[in-house]
Protein backbone atom coordinates (compact mmCIF):
# COMPACT_ATOMS: atom_id res chain seq x y z
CA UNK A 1 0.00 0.00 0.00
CA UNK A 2 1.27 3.03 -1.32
CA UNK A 3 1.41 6.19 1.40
CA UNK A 4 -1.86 8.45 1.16
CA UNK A 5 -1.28 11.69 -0.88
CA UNK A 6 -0.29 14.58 2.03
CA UNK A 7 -0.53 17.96 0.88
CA UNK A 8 -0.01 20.60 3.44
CA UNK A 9 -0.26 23.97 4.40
CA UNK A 10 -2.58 25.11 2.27
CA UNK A 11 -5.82 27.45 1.84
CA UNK A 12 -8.43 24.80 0.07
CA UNK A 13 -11.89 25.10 -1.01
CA UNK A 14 -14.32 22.51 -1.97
CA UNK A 15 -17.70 22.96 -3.43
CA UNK A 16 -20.36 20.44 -2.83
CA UNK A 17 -18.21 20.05 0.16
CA UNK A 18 -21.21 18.83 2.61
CA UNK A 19 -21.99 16.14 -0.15
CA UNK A 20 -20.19 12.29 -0.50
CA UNK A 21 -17.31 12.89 -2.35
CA UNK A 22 -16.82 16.49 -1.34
CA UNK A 23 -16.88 15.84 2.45
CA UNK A 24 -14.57 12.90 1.86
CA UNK A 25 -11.98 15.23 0.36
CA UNK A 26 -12.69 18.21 2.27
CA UNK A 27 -12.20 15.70 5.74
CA UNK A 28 -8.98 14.15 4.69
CA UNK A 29 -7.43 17.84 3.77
CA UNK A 30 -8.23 19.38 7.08
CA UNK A 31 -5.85 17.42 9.10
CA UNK A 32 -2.85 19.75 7.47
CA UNK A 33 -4.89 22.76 5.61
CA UNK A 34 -6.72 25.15 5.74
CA UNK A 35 -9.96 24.30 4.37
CA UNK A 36 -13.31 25.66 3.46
CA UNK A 37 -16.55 23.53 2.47
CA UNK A 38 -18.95 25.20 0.26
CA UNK A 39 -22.44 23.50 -0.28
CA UNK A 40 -26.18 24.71 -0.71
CA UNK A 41 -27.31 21.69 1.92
CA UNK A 42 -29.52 20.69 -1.47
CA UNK A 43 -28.23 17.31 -1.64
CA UNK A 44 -25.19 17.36 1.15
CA UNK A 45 -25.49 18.08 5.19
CA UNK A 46 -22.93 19.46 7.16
CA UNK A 47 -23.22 16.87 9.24
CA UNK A 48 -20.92 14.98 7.39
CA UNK A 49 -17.68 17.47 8.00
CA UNK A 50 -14.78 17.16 10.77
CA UNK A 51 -15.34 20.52 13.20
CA UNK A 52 -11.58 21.57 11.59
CA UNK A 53 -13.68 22.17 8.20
CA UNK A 54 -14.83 25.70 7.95
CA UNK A 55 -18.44 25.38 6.73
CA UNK A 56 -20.70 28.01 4.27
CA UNK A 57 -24.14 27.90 3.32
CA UNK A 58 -24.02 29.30 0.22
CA UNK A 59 -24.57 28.15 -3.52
CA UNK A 60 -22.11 28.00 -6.38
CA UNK A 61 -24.18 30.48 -8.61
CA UNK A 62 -22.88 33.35 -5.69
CA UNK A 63 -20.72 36.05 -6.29
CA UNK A 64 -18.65 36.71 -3.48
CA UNK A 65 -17.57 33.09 -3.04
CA UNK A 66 -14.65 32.20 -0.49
CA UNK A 67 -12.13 31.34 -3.47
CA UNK A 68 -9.30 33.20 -2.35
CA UNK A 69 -7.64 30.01 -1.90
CA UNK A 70 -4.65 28.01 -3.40
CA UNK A 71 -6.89 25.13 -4.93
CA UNK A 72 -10.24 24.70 -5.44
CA UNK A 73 -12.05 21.42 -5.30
CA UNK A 74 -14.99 21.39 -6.91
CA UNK A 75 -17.53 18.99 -6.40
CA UNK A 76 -20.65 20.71 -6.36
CA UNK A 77 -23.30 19.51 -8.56
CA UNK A 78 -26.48 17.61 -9.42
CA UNK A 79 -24.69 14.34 -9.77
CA UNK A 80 -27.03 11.68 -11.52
CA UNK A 81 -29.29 11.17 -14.45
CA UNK A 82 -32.40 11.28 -12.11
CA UNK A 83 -31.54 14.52 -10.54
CA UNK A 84 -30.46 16.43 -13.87
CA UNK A 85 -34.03 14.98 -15.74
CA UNK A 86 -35.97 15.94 -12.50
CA UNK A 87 -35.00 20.09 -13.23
CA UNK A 88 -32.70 19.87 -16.52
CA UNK A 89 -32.79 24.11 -16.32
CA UNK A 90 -31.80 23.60 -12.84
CA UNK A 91 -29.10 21.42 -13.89
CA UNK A 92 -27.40 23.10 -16.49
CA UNK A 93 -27.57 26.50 -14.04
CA UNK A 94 -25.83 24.15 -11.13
CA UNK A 95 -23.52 21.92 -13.53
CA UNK A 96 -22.28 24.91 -15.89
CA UNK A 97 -23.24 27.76 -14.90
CA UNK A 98 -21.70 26.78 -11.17
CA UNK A 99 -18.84 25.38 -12.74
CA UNK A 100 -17.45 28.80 -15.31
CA UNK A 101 -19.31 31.19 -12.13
CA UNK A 102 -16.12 29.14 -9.17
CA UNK A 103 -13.52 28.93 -11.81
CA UNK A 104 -13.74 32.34 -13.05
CA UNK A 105 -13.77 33.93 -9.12
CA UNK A 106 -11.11 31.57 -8.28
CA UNK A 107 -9.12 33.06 -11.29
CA UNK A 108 -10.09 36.46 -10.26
CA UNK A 109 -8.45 35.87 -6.89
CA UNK A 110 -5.33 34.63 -8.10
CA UNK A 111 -6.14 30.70 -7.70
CA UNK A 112 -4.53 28.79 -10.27
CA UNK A 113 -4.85 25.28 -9.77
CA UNK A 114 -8.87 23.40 -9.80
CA UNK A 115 -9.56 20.00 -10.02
CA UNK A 116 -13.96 19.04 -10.80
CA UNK A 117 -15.83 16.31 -11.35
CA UNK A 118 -16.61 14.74 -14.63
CA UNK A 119 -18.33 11.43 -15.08
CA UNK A 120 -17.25 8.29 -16.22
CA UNK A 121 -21.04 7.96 -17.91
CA UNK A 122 -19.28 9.83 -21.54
CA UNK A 123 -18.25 6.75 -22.05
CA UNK A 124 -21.40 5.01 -22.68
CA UNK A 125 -21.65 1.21 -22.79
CA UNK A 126 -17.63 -0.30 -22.69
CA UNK A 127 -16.79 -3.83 -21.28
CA UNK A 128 -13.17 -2.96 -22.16
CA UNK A 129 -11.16 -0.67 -20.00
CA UNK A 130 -12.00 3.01 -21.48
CA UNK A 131 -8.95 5.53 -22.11
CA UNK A 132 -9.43 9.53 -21.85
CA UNK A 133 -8.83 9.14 -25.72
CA UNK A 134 -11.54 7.23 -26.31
CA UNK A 135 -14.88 8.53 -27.77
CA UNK A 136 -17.21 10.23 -26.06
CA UNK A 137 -20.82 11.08 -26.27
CA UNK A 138 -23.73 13.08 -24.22
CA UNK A 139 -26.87 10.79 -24.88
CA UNK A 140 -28.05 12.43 -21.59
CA UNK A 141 -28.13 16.17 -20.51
CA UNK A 142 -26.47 15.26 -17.52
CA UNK A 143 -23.41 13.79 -19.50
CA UNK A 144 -23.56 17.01 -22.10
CA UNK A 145 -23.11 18.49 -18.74
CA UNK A 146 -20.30 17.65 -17.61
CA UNK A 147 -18.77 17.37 -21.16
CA UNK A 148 -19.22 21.57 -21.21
CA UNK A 149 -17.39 21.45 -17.51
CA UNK A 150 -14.64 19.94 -19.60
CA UNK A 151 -15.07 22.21 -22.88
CA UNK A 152 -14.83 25.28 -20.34
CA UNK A 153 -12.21 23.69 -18.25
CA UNK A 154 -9.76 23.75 -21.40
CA UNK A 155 -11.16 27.21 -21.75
CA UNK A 156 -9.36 28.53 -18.71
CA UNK A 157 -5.91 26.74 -19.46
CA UNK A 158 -5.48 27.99 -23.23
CA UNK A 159 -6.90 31.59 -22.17
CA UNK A 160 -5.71 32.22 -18.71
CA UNK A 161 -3.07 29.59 -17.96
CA UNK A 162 -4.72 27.91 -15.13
CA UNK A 163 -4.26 24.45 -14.42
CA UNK A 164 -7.59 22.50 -14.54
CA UNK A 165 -7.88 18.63 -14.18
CA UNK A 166 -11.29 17.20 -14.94
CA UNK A 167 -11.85 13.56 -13.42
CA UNK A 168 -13.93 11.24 -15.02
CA UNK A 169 -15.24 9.31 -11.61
CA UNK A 170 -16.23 5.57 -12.22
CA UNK A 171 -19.17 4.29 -9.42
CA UNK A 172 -17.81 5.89 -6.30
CA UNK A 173 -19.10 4.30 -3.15
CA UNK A 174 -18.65 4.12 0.96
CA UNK A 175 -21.81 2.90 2.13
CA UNK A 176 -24.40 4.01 4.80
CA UNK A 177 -21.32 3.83 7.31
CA UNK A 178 -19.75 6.36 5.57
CA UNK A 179 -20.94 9.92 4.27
CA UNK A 180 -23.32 8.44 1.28
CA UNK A 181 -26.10 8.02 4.05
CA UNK A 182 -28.12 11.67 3.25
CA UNK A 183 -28.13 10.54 -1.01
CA UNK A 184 -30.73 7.99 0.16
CA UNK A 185 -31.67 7.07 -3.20
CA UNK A 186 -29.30 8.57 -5.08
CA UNK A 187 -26.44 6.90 -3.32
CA UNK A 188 -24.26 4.25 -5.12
CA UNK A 189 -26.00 0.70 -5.58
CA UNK A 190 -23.23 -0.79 -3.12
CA UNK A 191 -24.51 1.02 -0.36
CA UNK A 192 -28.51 0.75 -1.17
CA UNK A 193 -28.45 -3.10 -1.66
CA UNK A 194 -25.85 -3.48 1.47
CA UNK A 195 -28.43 -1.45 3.83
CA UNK A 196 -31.21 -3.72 1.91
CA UNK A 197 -29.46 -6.92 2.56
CA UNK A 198 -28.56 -6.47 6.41
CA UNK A 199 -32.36 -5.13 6.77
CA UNK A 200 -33.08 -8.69 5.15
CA UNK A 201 -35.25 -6.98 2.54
CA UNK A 202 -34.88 -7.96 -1.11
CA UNK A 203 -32.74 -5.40 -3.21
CA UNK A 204 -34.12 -4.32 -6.35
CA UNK A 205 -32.03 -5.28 -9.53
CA UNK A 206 -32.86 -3.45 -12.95
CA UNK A 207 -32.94 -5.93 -15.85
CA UNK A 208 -31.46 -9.56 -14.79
CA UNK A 209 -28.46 -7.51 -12.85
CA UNK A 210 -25.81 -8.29 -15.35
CA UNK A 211 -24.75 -5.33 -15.16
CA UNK A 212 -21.65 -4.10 -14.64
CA UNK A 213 -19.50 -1.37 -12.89
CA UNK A 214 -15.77 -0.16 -12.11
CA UNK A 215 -16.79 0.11 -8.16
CA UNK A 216 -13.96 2.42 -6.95
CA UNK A 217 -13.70 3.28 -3.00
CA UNK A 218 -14.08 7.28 -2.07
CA UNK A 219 -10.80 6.91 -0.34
CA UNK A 220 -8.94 6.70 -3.85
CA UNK A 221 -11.12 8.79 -5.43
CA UNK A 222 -9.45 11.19 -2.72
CA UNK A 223 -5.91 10.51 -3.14
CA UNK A 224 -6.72 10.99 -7.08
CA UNK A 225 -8.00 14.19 -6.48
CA UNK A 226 -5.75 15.58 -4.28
CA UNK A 227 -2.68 14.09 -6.07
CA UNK A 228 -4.35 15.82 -9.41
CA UNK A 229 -3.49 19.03 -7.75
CA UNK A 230 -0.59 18.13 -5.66
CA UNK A 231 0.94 17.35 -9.30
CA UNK A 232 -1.31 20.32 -10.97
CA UNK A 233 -2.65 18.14 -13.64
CA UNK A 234 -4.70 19.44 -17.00
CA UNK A 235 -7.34 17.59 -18.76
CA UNK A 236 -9.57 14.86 -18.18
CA UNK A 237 -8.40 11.34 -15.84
CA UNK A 238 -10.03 8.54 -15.36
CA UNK A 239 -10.60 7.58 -11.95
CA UNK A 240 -11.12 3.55 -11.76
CA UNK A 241 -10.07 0.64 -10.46
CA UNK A 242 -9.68 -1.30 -14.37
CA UNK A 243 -12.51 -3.65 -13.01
CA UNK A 244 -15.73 -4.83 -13.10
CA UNK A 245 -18.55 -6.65 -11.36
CA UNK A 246 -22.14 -6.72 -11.73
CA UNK A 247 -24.71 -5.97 -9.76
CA UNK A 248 -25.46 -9.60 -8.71
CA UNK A 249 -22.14 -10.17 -7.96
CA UNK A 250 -22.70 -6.64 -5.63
CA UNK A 251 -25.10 -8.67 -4.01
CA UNK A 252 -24.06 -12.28 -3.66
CA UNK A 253 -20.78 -10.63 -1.97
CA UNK A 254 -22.50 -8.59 0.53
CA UNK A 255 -25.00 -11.84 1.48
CA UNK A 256 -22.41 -13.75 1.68
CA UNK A 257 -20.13 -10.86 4.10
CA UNK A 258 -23.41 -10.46 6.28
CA UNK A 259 -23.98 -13.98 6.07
CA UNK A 260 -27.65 -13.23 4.91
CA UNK A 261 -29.70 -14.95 2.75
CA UNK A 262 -31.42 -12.70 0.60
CA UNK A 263 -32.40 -12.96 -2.81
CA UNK A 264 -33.09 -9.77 -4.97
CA UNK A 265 -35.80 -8.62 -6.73
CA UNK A 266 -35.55 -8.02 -10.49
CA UNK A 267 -37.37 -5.17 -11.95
CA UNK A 268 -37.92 -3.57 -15.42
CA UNK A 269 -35.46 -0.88 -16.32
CA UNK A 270 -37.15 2.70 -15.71
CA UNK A 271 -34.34 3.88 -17.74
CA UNK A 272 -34.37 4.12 -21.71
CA UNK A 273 -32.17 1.19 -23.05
CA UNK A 274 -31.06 3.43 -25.40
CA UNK A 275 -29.18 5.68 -22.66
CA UNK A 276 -28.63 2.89 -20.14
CA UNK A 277 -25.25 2.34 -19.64
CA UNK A 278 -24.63 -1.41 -18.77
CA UNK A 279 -21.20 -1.62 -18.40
CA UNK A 280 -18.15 0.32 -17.57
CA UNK A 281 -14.71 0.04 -17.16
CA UNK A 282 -11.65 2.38 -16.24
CA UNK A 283 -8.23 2.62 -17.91
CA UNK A 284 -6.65 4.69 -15.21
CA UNK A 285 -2.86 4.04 -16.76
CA UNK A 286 -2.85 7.81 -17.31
CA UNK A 287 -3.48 9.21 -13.83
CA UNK A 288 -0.66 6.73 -12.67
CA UNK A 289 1.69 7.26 -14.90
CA UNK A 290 1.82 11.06 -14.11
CA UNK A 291 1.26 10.97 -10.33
CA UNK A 292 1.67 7.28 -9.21
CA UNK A 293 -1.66 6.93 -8.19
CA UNK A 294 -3.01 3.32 -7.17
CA UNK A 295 -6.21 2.00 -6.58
CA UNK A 296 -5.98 0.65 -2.60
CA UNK A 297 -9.36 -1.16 -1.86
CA UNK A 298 -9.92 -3.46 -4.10
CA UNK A 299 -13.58 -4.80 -4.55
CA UNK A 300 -13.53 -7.30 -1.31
CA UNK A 301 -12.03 -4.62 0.72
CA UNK A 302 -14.26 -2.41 -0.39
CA UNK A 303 -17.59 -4.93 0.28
CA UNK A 304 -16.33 -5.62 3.71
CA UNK A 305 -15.76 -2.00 4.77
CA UNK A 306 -19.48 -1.48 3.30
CA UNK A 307 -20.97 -4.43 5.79
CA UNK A 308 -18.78 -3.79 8.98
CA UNK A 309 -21.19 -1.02 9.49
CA UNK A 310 -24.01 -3.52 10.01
CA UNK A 311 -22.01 -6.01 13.04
């Protein structure tokens, strides 16, 4: 195991940073920095940040925004399919609009190093690991979303120099245990069938759960990100373990962890086959090639720290 990336002494900001990902990051960083967690409380609670994080209520459409900082994190957005289609005006204000509105005040204030979230769903469906060179496509306005975070983001590093690193996150999970708890039903599948399973309730499957995912543990998707702008990084990384299991893997492991017997229930996809994406699959050889980042928890790891939660 490779040692945990430490950057110190730093003023840090991190949008969406009362949400999963953005509390994870904003947590780790406040050990050694100076940090400052930014979130609306529309999808993230504060109650998921150390007392060393300084917390603000405030949105990422704001002027005035606390980005006088030497990197900005930014997390902040609506962060699935579901939640984009629910308000797609809503999302493109929050997703975009959010994204140039941070980057440009961070700029203003001298900040020149951000690292955002992208999305690993460009990809589409791919059973083979996916490269940053590999085509791309928005069949949803959630994925043209964050494909104009990454249009803009080479924006501000041809026209004003900054660096910008856009990570393209595959299935990012914790569990209930962790800080996913408030996303309810927008948390990762991991946690929602683990949280099924130890309740001994059946956990719903779209489709006949083959399925499949990268399933990559918040705790690298933090070293990635802070290693992005330890080593300020520009352009788009994948974030991924390079494998894949399906959902009823997902949940055969966790039964079998829990020691549960549980079989799920298989429903009809709500979501258009034509958009669905079955399968995905990281080539991260690019991230660790220009920062040495590895993946740490691999997928039983990962599966037991979900279901320790429940002894």
């Amino acid at each position: 195991m490779r040692d945990r990336s430490d950057m110190k002494n730093r003023r840090v900001l991190v949008t969406g940073g009362a949400g999963f990902i953005g509390a994870n990051i904003a947590n780790h960083l406040a050990a050694a920095n100076d940090v400052i967690a930014v979130d609306d409380c529309s999808l993230g609670t504060p109650e998921n940040l150390d007392t060393a994080v300084q917390f603000r209520n405030r949105s990422v459409l704001e002027s005035d925004l606390p980005t006088d900082v030497d990197v900005v994190f930014h997390l902040a957005a609506l962060s699935s399919y579901a939640m984009h289609e629910a308000d797609p005006q809503r999302g493109v204000r929050v997703n975009v609009e959010g994204f140039v509105n941070v980057v440009e005040q961070a700029r203003r204030d001298g900040c020149e190093t951000v690292v955002y979230a992208s999305t690993s769903s460009v990809y589409g469906d791919r059973t083979e690991p996916s490269p940053e060179v590999a085509d791309v496509t928005a069949n949803t306005g959630y994925e043209a979303s964050k494909l104009a975070r990454e249009r803009y983001a080479e924006y501000f590093r041809a026209h004003h120099g900054m660096s910008v690193a856009g990570l393209r996150l595959f299935s990012v999970y914790q569990g209930y245990g962790g800080a996913e708890r408030h996303k309810e039903e927008y948390a990762n599948v991991i946690a929602q069938f683990a949280d099924d399973i130890a309740r001994g309730a059946s956990p719903v499957l779209y489709g006949d759960g083959t399925q499949t995912r990268d399933f990559t543990h918040v705790s690298d998707v933090v070293d990635g990100a802070v290693l992005a702008a330890e080593h300020r990084l520009d352009g788009v990384y994948n974030v991924g373990t390079g494998d894949r299991h399906s959902f009823n893997t997902v949940v055969e492991s966790i039964a079998e962890t829990l020691g549960v017997d549980v079989a799920p229930e298989y429903v009809e996809n709500p979501i258009p086959e034509a958009i669905y994406v079955h399968d995905t699959c990281a080539d991260p050889s690019k991230l660790r090639a220009e920062t040495g980042w590895e993946p740490d928890v691999g997928f039983e790891a990962g599966i037991e720290r979900v279901c320790s939660a429940y002894r």
